[in-house]
Protein backbone atom coordinates (compact mmCIF):
# COMPACT_ATOMS: atom_id res chain seq x y z
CA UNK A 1 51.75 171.00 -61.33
CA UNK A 2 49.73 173.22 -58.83
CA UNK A 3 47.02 172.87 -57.07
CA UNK A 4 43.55 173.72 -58.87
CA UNK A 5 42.03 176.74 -57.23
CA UNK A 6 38.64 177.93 -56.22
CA UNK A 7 38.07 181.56 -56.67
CA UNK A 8 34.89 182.82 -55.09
CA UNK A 9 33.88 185.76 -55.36
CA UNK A 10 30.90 188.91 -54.43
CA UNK A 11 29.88 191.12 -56.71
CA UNK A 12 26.78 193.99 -55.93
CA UNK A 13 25.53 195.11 -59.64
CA UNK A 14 22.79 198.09 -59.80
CA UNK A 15 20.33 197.57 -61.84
CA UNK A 16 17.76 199.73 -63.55
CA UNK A 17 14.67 198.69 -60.99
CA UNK A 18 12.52 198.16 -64.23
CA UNK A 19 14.98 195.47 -65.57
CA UNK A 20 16.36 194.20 -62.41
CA UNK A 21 14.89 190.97 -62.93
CA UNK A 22 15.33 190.42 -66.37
CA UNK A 23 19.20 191.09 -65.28
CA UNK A 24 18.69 189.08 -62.73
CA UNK A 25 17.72 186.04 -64.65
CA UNK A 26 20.63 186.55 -67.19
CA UNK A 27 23.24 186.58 -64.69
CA UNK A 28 22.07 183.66 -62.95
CA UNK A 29 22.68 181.82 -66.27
CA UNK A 30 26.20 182.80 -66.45
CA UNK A 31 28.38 179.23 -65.40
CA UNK A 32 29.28 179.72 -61.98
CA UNK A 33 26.95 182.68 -61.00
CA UNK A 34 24.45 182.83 -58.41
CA UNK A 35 21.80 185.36 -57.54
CA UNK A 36 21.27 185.48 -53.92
CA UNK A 37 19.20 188.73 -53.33
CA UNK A 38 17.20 191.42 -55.81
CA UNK A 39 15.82 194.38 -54.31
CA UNK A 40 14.96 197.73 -55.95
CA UNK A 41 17.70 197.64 -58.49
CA UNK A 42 20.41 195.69 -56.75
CA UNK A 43 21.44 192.61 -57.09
CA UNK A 44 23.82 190.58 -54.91
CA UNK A 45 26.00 188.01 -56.83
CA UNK A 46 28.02 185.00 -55.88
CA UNK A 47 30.65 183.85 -58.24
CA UNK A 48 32.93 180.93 -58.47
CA UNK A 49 35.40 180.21 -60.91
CA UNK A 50 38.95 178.38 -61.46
CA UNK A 51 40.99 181.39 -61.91
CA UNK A 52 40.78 185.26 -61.26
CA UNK A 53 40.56 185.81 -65.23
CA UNK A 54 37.26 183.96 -65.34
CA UNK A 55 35.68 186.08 -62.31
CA UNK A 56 36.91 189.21 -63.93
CA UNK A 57 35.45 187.89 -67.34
CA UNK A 58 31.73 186.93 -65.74
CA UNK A 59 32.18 190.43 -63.75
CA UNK A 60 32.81 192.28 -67.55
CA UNK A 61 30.19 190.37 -68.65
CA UNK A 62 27.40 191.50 -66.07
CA UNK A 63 28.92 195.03 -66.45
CA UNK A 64 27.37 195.38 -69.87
CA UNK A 65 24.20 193.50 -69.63
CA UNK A 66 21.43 196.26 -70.63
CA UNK A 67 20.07 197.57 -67.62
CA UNK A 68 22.57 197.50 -65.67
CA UNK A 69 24.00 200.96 -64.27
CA UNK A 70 27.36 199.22 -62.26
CA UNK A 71 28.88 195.97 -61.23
CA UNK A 72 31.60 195.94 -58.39
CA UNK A 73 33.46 192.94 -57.28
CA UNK A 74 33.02 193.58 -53.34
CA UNK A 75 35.16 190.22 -52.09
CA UNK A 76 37.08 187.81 -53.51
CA UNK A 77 38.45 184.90 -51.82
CA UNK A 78 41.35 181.88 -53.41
CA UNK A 79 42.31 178.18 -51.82
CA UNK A 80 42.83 175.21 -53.32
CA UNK A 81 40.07 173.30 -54.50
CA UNK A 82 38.37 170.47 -52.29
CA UNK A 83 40.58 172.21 -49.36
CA UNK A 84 38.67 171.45 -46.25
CA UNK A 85 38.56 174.79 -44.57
């Protein structure tokens, strides 16, 4: 069986300024998401998941949050999990 993987992942979604941090807050409570910056309308992401499908998915669902104008994955990064590097 292979290794489990760690996908991690940067995403920079625009936001509407007026609902940025609404947004904001509801991407933060996606599993594996984590806001690290919000300024006039954009909003740097962090995301980690087990597999490419479930970055993709958490990316899709940010994409259609209301307020938000765009969502692009910006890096995206794969080793096996609890690798020490």
């Amino acid at each position: 069986m292979p290794d489990a993987m760690l996908h991690v992942a940067s995403a920079v979604v625009k936001a509407r300024p007026a609902a940025q941090d609404a947004v904001a807050r509801e991407i933060a409570a996606l599993a594996g998401a984590d806001v690290l910056a919000v300024d006039h309308g954009r909003i740097i992401v962090v995301l980690e998941a087990s597999c490419h499908h479930d970055l993709a998915g958490n990316l899709d669902r940010i994409a259609v949050l209301d307020g938000v104008l765009s969502a692009v994955l910006v890096f995206e990064h794969a080793e096996p999990e609890g690798d020490p590097t």
